[in-house]
N, C-alpha and C. Protein backbone atom coordinates (compact mmCIF):
# COMPACT_ATOMS: atom_id res chain seq x y z
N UNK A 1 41.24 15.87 6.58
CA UNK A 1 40.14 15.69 5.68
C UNK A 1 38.88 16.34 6.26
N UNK A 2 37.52 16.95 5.55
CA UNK A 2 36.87 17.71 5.71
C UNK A 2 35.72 16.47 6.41
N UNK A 3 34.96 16.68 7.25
CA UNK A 3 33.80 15.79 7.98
C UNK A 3 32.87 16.19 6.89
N UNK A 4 32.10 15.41 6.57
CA UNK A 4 30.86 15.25 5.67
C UNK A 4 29.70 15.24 6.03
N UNK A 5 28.59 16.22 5.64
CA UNK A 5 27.30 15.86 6.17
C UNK A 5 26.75 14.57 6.35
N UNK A 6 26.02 13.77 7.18
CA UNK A 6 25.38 12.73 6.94
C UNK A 6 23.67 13.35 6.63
N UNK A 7 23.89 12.38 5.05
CA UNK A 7 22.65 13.08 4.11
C UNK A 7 21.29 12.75 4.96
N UNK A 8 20.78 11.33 5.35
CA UNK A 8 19.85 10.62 5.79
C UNK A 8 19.52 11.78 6.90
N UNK A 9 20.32 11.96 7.75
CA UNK A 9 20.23 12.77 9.43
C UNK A 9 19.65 14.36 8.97
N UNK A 10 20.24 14.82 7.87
CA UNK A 10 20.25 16.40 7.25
C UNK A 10 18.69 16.41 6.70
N UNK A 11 18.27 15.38 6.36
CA UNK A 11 16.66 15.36 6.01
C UNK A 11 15.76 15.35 7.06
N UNK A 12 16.67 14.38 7.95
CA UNK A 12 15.19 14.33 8.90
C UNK A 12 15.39 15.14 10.45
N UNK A 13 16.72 16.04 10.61
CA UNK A 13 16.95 16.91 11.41
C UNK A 13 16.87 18.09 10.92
N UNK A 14 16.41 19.13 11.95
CA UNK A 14 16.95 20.46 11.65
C UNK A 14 17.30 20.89 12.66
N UNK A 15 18.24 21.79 13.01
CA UNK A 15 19.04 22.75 13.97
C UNK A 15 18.52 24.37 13.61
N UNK A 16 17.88 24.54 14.95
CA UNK A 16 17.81 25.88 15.41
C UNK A 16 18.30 27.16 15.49
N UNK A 17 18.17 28.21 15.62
CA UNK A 17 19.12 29.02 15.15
C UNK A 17 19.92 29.38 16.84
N UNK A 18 19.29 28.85 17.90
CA UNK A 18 20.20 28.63 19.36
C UNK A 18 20.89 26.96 19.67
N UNK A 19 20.89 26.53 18.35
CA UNK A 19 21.65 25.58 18.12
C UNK A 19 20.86 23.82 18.91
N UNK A 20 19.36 24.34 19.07
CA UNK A 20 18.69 22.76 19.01
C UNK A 20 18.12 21.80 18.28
N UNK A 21 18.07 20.82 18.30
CA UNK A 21 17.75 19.29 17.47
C UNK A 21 16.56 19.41 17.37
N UNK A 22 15.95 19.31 16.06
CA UNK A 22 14.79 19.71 16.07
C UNK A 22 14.73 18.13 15.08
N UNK A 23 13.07 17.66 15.50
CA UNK A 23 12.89 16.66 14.65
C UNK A 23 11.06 16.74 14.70
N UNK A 24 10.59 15.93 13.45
CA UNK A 24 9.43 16.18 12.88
C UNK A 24 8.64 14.82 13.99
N UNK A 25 7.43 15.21 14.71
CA UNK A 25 6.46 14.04 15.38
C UNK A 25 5.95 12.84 14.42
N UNK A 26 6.25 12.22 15.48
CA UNK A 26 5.81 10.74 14.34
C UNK A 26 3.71 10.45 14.58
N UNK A 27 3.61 9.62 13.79
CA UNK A 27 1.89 9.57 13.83
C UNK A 27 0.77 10.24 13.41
N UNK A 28 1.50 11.26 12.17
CA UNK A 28 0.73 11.80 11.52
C UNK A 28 0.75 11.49 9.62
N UNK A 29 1.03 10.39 9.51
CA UNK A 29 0.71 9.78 8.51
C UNK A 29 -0.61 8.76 8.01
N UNK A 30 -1.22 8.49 8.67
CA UNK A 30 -2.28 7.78 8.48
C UNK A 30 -3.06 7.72 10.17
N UNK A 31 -4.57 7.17 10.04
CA UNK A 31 -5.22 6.61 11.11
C UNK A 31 -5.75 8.39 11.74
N UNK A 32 -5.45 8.89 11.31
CA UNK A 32 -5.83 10.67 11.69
C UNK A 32 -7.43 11.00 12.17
N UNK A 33 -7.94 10.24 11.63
CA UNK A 33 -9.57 9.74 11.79
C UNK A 33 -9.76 9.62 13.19
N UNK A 34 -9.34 9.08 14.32
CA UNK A 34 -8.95 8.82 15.41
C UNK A 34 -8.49 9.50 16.09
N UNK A 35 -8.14 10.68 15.70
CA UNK A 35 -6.71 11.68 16.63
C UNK A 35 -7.71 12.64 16.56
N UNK A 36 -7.84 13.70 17.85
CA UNK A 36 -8.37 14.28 18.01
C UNK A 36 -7.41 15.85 17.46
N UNK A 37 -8.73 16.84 16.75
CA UNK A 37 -7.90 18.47 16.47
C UNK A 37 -6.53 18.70 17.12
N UNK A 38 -6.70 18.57 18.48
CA UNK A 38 -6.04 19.60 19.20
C UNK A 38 -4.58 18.32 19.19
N UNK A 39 -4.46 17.27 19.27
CA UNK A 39 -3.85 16.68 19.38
C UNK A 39 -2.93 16.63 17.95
N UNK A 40 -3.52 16.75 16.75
CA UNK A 40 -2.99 16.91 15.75
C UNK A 40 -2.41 18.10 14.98
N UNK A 41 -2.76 19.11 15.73
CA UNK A 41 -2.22 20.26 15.98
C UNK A 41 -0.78 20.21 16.72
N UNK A 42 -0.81 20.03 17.87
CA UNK A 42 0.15 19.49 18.73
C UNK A 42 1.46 18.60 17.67
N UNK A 43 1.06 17.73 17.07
CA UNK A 43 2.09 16.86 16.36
C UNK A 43 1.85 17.49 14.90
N UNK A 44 2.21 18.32 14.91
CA UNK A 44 2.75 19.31 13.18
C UNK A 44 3.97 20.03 13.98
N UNK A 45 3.94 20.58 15.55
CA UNK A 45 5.29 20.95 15.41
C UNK A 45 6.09 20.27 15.46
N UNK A 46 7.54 20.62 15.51
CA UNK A 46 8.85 19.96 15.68
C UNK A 46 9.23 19.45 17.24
N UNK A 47 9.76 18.77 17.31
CA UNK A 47 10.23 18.64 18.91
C UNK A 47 11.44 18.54 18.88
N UNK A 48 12.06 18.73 20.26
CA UNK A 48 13.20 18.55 20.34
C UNK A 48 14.09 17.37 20.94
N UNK A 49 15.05 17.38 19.87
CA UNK A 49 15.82 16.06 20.46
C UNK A 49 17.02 16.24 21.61
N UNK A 50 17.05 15.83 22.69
CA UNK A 50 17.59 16.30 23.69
C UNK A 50 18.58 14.63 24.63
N UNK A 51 19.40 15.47 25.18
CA UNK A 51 20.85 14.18 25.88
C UNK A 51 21.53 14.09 24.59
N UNK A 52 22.08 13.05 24.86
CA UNK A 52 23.32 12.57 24.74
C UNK A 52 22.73 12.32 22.82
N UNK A 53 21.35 11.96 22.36
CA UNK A 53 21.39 11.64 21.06
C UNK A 53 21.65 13.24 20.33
N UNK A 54 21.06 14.28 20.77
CA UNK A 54 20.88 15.53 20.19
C UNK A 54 22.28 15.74 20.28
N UNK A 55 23.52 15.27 21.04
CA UNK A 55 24.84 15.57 20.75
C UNK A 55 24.95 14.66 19.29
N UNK A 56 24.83 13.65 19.40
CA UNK A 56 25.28 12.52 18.48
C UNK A 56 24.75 12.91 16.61
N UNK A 57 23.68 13.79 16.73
CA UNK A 57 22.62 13.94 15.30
C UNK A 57 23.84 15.55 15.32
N UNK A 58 23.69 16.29 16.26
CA UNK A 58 24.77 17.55 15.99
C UNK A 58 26.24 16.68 15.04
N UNK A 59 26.71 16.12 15.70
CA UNK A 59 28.10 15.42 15.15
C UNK A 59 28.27 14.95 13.49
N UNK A 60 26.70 14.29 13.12
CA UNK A 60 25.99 13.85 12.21
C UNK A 60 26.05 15.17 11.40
N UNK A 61 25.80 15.95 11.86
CA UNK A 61 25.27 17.33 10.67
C UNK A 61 26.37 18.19 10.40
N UNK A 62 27.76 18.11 11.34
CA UNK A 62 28.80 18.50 11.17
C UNK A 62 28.77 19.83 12.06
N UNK A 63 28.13 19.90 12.97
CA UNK A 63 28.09 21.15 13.92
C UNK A 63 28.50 20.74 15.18
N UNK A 64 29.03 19.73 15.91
CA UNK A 64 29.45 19.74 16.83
C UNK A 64 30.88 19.65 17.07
C-alpha cells in the first residue's frame, strides 16, 4: 500500500531542495509592538528542524 502524506505536517513543513526541514518561527503573530526591527526580521525566515524530529516530519511527508 502507498504511504500517505500527513496533511497537518505538509502545511506547516517544507523540505529544501538539499533535503532540510524547514519550519516557519513562532512569535510573530501578535505583541510585535515589543519586538524590536531587526529581531523581527530575523523571525520571517524559516528555520531548520534538525535530530531525530527532522527525521520523524521527513517520514511524515513521505520522503524518508
Amino acid at each position: 500500500m502507498k504511504q500517505k502524506t500527513h496533511k497537518s505536517a505538509a502545511r506547516r513543513f517544507k523540505l529544501s531542495a538539499k533535503g532540510k526541514v524547514l519550519h516557519r518561527s513562532n512569535g510573530l503573530r501578535h505583541l510585535r509592538n515589543n519586538k524590536q526591527n531587526k529581531q523581527i526580521r530575523g523571525l520571517k525566515q524559516m528555520k531548520e528542524v534538525t535530530g531525530i524530529m527532522g527525521t520523524k516530519i521527513k517520514k511524515l511527508l513521505g520522503k524518508a
